[in-house]
C-alpha atoms as a PDB file:
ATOM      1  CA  UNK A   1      21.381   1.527 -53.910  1.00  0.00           C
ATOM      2  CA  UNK A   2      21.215  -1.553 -56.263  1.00  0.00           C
ATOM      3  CA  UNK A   3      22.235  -3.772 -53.196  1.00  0.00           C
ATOM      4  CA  UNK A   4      19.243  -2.344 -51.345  1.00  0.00           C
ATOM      5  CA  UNK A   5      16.571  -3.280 -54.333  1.00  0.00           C
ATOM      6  CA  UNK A   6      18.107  -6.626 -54.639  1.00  0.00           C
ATOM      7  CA  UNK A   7      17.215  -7.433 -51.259  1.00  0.00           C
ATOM      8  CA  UNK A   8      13.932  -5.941 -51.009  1.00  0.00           C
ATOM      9  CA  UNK A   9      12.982  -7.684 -54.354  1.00  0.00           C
ATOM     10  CA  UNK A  10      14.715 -10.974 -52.719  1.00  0.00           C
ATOM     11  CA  UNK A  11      12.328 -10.513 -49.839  1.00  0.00           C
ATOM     12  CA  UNK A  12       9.550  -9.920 -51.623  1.00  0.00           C
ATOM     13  CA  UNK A  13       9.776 -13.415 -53.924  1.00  0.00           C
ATOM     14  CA  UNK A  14      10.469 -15.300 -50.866  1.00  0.00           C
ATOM     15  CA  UNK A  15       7.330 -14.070 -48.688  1.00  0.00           C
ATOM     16  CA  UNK A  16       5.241 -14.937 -52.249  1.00  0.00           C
ATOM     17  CA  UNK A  17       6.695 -18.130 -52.244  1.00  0.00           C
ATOM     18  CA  UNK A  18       5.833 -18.984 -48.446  1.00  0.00           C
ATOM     19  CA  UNK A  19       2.376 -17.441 -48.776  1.00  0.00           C
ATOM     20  CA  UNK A  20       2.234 -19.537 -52.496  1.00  0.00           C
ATOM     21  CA  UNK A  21       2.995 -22.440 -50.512  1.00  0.00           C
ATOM     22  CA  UNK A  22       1.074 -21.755 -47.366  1.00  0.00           C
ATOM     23  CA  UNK A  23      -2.072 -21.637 -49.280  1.00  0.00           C
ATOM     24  CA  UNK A  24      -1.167 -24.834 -51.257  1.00  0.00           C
ATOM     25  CA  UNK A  25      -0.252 -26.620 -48.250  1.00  0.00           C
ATOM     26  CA  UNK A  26      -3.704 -26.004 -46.518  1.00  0.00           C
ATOM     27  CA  UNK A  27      -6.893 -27.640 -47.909  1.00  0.00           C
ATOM     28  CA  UNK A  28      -9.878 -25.762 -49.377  1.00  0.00           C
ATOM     29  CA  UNK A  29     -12.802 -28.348 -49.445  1.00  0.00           C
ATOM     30  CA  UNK A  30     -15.363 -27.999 -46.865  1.00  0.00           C
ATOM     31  CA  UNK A  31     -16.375 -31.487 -47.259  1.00  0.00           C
ATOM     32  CA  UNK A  32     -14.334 -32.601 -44.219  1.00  0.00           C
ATOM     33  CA  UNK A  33     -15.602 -32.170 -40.713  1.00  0.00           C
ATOM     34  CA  UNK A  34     -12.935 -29.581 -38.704  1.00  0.00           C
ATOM     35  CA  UNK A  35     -11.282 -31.156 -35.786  1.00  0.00           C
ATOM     36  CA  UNK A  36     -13.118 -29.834 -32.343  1.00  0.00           C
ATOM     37  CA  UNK A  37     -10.692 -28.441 -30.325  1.00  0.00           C
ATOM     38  CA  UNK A  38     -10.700 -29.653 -26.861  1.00  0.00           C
ATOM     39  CA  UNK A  39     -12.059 -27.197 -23.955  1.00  0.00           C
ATOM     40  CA  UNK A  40      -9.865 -27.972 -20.759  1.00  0.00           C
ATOM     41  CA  UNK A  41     -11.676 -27.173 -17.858  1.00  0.00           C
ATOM     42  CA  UNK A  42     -10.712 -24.169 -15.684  1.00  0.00           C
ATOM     43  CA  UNK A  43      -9.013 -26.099 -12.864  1.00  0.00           C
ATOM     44  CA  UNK A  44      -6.758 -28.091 -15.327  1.00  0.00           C
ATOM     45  CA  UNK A  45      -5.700 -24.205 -16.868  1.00  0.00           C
ATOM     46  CA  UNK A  46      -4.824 -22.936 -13.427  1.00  0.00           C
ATOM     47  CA  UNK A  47      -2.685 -25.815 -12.101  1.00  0.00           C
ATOM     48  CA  UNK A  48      -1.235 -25.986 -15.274  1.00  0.00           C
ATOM     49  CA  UNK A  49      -0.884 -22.458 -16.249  1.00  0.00           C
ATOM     50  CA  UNK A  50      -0.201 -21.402 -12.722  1.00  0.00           C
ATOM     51  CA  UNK A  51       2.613 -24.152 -12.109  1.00  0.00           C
ATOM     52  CA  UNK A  52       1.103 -25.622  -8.955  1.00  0.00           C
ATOM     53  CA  UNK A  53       3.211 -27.795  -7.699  1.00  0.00           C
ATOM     54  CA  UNK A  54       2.416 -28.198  -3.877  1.00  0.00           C
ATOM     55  CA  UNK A  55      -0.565 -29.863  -2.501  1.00  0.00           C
ATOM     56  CA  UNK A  56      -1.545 -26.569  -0.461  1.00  0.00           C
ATOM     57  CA  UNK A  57      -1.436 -24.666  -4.019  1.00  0.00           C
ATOM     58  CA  UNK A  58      -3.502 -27.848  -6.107  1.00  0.00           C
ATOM     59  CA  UNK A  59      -5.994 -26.887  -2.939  1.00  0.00           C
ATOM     60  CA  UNK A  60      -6.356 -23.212  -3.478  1.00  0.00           C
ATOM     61  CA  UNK A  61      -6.850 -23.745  -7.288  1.00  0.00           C
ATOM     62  CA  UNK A  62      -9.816 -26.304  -5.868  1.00  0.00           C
ATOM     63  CA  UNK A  63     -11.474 -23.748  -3.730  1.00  0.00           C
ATOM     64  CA  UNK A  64     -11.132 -21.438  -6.216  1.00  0.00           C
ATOM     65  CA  UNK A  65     -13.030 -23.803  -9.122  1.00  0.00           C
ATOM     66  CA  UNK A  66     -15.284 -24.493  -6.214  1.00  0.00           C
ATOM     67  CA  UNK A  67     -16.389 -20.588  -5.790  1.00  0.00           C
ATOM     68  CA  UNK A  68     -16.289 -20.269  -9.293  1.00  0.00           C
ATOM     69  CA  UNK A  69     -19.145 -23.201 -10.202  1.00  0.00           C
ATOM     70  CA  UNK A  70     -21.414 -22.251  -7.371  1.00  0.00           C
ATOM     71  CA  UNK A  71     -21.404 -18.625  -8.802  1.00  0.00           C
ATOM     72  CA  UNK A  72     -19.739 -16.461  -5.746  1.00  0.00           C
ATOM     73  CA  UNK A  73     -16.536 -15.862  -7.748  1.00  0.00           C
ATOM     74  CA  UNK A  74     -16.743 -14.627 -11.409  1.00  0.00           C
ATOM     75  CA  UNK A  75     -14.469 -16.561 -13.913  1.00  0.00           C
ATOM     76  CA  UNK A  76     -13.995 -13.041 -15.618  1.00  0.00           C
ATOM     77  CA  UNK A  77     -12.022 -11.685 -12.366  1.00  0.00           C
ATOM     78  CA  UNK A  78     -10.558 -15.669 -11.839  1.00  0.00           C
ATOM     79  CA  UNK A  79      -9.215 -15.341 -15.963  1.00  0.00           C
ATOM     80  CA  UNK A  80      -8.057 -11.618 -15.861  1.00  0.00           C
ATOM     81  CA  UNK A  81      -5.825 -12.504 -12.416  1.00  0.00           C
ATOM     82  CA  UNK A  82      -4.956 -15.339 -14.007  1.00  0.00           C
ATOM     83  CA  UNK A  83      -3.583 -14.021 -17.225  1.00  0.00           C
ATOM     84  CA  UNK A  84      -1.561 -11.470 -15.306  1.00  0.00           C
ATOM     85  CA  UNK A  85      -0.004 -13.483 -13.022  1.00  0.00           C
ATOM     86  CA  UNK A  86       1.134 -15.576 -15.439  1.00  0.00           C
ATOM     87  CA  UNK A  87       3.531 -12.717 -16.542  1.00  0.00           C
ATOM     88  CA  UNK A  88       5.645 -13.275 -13.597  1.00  0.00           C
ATOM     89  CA  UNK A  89       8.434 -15.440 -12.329  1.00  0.00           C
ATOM     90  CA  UNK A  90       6.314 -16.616  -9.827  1.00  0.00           C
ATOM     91  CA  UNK A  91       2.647 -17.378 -11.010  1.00  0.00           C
ATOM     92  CA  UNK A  92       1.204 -19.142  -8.224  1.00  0.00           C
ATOM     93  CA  UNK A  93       1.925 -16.760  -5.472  1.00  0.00           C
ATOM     94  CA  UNK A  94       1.191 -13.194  -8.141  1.00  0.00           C
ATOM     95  CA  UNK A  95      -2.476 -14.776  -8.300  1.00  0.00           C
ATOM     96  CA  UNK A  96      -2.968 -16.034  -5.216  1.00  0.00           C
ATOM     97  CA  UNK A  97      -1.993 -11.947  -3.830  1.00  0.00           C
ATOM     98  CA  UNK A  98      -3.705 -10.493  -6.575  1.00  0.00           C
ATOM     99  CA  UNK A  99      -6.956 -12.816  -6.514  1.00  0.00           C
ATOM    100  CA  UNK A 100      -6.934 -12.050  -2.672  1.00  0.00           C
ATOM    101  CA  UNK A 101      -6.473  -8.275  -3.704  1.00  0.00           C
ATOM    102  CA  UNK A 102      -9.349  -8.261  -6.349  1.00  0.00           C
ATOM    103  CA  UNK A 103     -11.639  -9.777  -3.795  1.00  0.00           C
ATOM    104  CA  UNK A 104     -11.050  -7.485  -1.170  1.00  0.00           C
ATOM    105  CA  UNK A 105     -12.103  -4.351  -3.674  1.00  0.00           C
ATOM    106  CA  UNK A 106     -14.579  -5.730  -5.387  1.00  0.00           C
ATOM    107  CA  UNK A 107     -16.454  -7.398  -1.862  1.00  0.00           C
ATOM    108  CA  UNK A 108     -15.786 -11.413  -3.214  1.00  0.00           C
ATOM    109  CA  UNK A 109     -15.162 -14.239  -1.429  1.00  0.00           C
ATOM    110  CA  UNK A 110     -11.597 -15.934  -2.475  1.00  0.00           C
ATOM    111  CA  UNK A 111     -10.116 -18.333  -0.914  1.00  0.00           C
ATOM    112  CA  UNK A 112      -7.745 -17.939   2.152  1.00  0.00           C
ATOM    113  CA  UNK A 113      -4.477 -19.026   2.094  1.00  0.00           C
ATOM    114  CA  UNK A 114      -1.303 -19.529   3.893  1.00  0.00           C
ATOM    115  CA  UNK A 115       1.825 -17.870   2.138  1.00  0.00           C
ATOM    116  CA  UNK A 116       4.034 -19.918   4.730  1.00  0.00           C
ATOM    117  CA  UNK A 117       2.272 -22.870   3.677  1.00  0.00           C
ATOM    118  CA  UNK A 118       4.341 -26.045   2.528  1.00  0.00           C
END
C-alpha cells in the first residue's frame, strides 16, 4: 500500500511541476500581436492530405476545387469525404469512391474519373 501512495504522490508533484512550468514557459502580456496562422487553400489540403502523387489524381483534386469555387459542390461534403478518407491506407482512391458515392445520393456533380488511370 505505501508503494502505491508513493507513486501516486510522485505523479502528482511531477504533473504540478510540468503544469508550474508550462505556465511559466508561456507569456501572459497581451501587448504582443499573436502570430496569424496561415490558411492553406483547399487544393493545397487535398493534394497534400490526400497524397496525390499522379498527374491524373493532381487533376481530379483540380476539378474538384473547380466545382467547389463556382458553388456546384459544397466544401462541407468535399471536407467530410475528405477527412474520412484520410483514415485509410489509400486516401486518394477512398475519396475519389466516396466523393463519387456522396454525389450520386445527394444529386452533385463530382468529377469523373478513371480508376485505371496512370
Amino acid at each position: 500500500m505505501s508503494r502505491w501512495i508513493w507513486v501516486c504522490c510522485c505523479a502528482v508533484l511531477l504533473s504540478s511541476l510540468t503544469l508550474s512550468l508550462g505556465a511559466a514557459a508561456t507569456p501572459t502580456s497581451s501587448s504582443s500581436p499573436a502570430t496569424p496562422t496561415k490558411k492553406t487553400s483547399l487544393q493545397q489540403r487535398l493534394e497534400k492530405g490526400l497524397k496525390a502523387r499522379r498527374k491524373s489524381e493532381f487533376t481530379y483534386i483540380a476539378e474538384v476545387v473547380e466545382l467547389v469555387d463556382k458553388g456546384k459542390l459544397p466544401e462541407k461534403i468535399v471536407d467530410g469525404t475528405f477527412f474520412e478518407a484520410r483514415r485509410h491506407p489509400r486516401p486518394m482512391q477512398h475519396f475519389q469512391f466516396a466523393l463519387a458515392a456522396r454525389g450520386k445520393l445527394l444529386h452533385l456533380p463530382t468529377p469523373s474519373f478513371d480508376p485505371l488511370a496512370k
